[in-house]
C-alpha atoms as a PDB file:
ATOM      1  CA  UNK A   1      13.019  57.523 120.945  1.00  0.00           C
ATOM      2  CA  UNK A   2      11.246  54.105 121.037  1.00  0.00           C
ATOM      3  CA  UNK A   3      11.429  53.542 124.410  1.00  0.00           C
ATOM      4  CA  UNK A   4      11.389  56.279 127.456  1.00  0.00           C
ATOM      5  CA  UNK A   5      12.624  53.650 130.243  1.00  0.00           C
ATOM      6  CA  UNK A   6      14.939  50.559 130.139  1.00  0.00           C
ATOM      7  CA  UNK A   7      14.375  48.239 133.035  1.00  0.00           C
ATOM      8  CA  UNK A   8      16.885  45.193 133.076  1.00  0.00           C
ATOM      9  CA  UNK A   9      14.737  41.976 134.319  1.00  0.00           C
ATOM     10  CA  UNK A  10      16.825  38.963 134.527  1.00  0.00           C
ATOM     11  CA  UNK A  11      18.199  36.078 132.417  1.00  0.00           C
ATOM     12  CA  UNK A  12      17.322  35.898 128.461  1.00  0.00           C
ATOM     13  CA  UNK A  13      13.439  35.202 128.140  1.00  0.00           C
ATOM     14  CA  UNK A  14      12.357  36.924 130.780  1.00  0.00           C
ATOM     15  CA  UNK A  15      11.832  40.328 128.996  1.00  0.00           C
ATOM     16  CA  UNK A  16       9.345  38.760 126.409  1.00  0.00           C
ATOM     17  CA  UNK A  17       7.525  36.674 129.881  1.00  0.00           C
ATOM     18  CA  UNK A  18       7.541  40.080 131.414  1.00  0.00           C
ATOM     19  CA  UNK A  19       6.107  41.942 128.348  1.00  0.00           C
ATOM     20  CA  UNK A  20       2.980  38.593 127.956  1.00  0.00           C
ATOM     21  CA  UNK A  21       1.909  39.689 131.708  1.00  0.00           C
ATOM     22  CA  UNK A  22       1.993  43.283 131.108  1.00  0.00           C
ATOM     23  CA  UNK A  23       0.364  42.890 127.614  1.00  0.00           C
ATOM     24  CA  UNK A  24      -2.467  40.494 129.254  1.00  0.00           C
ATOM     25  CA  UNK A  25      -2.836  43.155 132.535  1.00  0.00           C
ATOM     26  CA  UNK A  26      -3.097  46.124 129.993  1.00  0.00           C
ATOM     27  CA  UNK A  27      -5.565  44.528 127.410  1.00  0.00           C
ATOM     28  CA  UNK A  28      -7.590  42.753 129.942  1.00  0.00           C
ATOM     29  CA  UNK A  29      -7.799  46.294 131.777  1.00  0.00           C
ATOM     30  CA  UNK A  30      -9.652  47.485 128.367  1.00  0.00           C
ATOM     31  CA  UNK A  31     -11.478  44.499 127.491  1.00  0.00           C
ATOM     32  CA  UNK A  32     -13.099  45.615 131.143  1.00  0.00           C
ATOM     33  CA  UNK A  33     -14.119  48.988 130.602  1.00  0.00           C
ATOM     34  CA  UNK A  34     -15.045  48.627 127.147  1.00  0.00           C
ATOM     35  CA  UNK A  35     -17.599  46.476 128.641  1.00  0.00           C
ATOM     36  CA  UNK A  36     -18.616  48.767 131.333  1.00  0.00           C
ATOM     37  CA  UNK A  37     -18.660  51.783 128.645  1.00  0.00           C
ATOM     38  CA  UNK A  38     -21.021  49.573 127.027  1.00  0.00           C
ATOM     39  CA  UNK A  39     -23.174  48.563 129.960  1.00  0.00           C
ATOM     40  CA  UNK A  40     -23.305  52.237 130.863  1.00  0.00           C
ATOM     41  CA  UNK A  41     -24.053  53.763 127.364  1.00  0.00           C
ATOM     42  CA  UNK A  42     -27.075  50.377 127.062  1.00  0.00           C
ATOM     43  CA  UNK A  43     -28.744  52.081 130.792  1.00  0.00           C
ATOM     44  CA  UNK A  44     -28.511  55.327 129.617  1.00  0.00           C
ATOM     45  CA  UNK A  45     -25.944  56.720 132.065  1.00  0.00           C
ATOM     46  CA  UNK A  46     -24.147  60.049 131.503  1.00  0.00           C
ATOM     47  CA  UNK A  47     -21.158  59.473 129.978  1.00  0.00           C
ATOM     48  CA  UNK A  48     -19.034  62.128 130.697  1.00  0.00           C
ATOM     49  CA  UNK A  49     -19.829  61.629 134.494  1.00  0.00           C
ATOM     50  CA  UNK A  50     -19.124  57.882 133.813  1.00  0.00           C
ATOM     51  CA  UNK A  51     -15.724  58.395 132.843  1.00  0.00           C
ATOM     52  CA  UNK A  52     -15.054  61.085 134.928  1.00  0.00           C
ATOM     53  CA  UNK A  53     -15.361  59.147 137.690  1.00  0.00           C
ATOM     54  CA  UNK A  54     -13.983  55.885 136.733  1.00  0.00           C
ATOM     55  CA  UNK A  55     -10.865  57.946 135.853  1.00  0.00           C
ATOM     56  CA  UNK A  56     -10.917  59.430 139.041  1.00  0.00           C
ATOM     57  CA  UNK A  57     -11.581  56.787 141.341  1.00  0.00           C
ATOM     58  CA  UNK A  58     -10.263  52.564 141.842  1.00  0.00           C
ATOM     59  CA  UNK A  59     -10.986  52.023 138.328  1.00  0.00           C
ATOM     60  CA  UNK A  60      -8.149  54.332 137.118  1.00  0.00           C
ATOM     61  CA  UNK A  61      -5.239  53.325 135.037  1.00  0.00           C
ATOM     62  CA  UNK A  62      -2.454  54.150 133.134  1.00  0.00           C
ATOM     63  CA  UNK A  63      -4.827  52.690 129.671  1.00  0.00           C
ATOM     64  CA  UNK A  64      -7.628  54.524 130.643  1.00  0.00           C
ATOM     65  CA  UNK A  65      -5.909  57.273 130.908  1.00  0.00           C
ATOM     66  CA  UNK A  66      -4.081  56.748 127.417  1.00  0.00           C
ATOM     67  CA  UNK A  67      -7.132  55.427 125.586  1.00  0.00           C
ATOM     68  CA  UNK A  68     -10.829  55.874 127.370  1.00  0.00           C
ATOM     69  CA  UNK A  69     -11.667  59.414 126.418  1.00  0.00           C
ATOM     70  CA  UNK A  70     -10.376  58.850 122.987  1.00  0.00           C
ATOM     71  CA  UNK A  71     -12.764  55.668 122.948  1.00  0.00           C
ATOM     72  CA  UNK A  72     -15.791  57.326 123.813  1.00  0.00           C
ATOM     73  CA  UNK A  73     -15.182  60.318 121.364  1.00  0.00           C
ATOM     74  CA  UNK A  74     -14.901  57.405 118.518  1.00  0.00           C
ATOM     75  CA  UNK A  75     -11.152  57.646 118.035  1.00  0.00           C
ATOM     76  CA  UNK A  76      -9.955  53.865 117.533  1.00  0.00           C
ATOM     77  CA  UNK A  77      -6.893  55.133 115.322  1.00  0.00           C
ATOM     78  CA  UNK A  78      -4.684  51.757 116.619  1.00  0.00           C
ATOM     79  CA  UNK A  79      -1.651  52.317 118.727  1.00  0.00           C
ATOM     80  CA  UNK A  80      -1.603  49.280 119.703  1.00  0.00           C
ATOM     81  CA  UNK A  81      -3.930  47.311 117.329  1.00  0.00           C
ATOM     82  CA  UNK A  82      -6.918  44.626 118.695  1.00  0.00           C
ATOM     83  CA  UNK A  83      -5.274  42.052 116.296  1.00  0.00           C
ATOM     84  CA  UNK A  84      -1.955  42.380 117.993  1.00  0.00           C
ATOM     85  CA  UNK A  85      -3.975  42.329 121.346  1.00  0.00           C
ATOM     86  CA  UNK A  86      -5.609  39.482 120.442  1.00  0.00           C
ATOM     87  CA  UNK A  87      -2.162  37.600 119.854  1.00  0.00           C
ATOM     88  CA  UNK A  88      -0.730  38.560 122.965  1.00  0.00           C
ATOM     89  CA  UNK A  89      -3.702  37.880 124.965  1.00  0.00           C
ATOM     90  CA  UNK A  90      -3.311  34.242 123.330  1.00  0.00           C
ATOM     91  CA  UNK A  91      -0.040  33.600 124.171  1.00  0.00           C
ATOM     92  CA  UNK A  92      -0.289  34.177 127.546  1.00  0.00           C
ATOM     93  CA  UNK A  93      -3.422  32.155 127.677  1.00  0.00           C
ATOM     94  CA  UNK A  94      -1.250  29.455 126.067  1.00  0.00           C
ATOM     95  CA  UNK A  95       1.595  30.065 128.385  1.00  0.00           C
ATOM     96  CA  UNK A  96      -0.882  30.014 131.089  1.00  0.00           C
ATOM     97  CA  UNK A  97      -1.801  26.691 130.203  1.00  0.00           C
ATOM     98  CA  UNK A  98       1.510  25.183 129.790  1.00  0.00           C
ATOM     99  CA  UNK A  99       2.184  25.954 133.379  1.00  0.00           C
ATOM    100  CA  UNK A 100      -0.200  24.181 134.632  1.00  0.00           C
ATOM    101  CA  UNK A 101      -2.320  27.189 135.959  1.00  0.00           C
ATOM    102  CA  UNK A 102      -5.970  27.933 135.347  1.00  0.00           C
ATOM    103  CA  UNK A 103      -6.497  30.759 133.056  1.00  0.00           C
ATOM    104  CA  UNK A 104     -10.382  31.862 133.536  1.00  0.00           C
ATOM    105  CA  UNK A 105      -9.870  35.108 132.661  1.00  0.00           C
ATOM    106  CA  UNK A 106      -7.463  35.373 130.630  1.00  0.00           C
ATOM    107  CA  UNK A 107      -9.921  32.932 128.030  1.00  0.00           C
ATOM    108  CA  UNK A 108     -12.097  35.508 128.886  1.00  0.00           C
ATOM    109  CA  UNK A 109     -10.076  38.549 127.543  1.00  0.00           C
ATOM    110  CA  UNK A 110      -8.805  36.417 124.870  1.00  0.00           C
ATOM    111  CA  UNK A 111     -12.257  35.479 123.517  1.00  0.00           C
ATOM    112  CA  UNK A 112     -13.677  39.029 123.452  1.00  0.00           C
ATOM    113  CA  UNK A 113     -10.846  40.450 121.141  1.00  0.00           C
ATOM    114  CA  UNK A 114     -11.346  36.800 119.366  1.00  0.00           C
ATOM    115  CA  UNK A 115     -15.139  37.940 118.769  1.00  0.00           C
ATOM    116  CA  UNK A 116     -13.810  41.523 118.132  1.00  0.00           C
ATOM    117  CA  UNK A 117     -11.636  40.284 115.456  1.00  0.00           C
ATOM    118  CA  UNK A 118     -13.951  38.055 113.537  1.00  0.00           C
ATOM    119  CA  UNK A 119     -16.471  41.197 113.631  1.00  0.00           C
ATOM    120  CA  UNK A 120     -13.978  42.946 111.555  1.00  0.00           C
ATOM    121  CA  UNK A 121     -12.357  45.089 114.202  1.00  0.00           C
ATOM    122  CA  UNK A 122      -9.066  43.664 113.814  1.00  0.00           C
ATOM    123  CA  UNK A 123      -7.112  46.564 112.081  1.00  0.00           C
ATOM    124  CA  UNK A 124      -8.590  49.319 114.521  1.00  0.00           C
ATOM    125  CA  UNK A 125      -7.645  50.134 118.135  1.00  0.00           C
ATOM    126  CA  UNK A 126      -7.617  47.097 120.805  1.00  0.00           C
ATOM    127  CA  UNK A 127     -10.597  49.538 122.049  1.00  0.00           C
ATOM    128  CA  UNK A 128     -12.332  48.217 119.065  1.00  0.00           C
ATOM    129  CA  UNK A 129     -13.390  45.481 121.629  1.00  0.00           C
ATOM    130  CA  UNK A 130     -15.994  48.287 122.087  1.00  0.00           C
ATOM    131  CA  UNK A 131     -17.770  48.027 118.984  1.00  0.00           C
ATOM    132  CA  UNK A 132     -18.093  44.445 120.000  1.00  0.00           C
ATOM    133  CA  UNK A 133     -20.065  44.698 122.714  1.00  0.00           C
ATOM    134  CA  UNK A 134     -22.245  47.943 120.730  1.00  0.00           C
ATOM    135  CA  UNK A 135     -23.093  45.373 118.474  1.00  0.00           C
ATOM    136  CA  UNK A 136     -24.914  43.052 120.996  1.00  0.00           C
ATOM    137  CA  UNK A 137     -26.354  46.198 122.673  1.00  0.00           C
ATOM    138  CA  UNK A 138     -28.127  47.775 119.666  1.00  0.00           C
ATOM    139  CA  UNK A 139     -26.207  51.147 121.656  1.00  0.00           C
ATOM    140  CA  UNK A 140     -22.700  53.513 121.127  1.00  0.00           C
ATOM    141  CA  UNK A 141     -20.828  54.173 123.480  1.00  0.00           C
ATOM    142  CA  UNK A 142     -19.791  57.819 122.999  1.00  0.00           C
ATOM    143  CA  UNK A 143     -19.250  61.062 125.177  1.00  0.00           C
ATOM    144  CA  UNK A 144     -21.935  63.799 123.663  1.00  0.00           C
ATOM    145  CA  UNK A 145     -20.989  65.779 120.592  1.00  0.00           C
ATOM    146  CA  UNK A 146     -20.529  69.140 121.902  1.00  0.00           C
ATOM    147  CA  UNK A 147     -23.366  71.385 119.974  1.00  0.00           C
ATOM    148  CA  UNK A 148     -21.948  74.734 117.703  1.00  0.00           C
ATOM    149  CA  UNK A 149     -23.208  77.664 119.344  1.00  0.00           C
END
């Protein structure tokens, strides 16, 4: 089954508008913690507890749930891939734009997956933005390897 729920919202178009907002919501959602994974790993925070609470608390959602542990254990096997994030990101910025609204952020999110992208990421996991942001830190982002007793 491709798709678990059909939702019926409005007129032709709308669908594709509808799926640009929830794209932009989800990937700017990663972009975000990616950054704070990084920020985190940089200080030398705990990991594990970082997540753990993040995933507990305000800064819970349905793509941390689906892709943060994953990140930190190095899995960037591409559901959804940062080149396709990248290109939705875009279009809505572009949308954005045509309707006459400012969109700060969503340049933002679009120009981290841009930097992503050029850094080679493109084909991996829009988590990838990650690797980004290890690259400026000199630091991985990764939950410990548990050790073989």
């Amino acid at each position: 089954m491709y798709a678990e729920n059909i939702f019926h919202v409005g007129p032709a178009g709308h669908a594709i508008r509808l799926k640009l907002i929830h794209n932009y919501i989800a990937f700017a959602n990663v972009a975000s913690w990616c950054e704070g994974f990084a920020l985190a790993a940089r200080e030398g925070l705990d990991m594990d507890k970082v997540i753990g609470i993040i995933s507990a608390a305000g800064g819970k959602s349905g793509m941390m749930d689906l892709y943060g542990e994953a990140t930190l254990k190095r899995d960037f096997t591409p559901l959804m891939s940062l080149a396709n994030a990248q290109k939705d990101v875009r279009y809505y910025a572009e949308w954005l734009e045509q309707a006459g609204l400012p969109g700060f952020m969503a340049e933002s999110v679009h120009q981290t997956y841009a930097l992503a992208s050029i850094m080679g990421f493109e084909d991996e996991s829009c988590t990838a933005v990650i690797k980004a942001y290890e690259k400026l830190t000199g630091v991985e982002a990764r939950l410990p390897v548990a050790s073989e007793e």
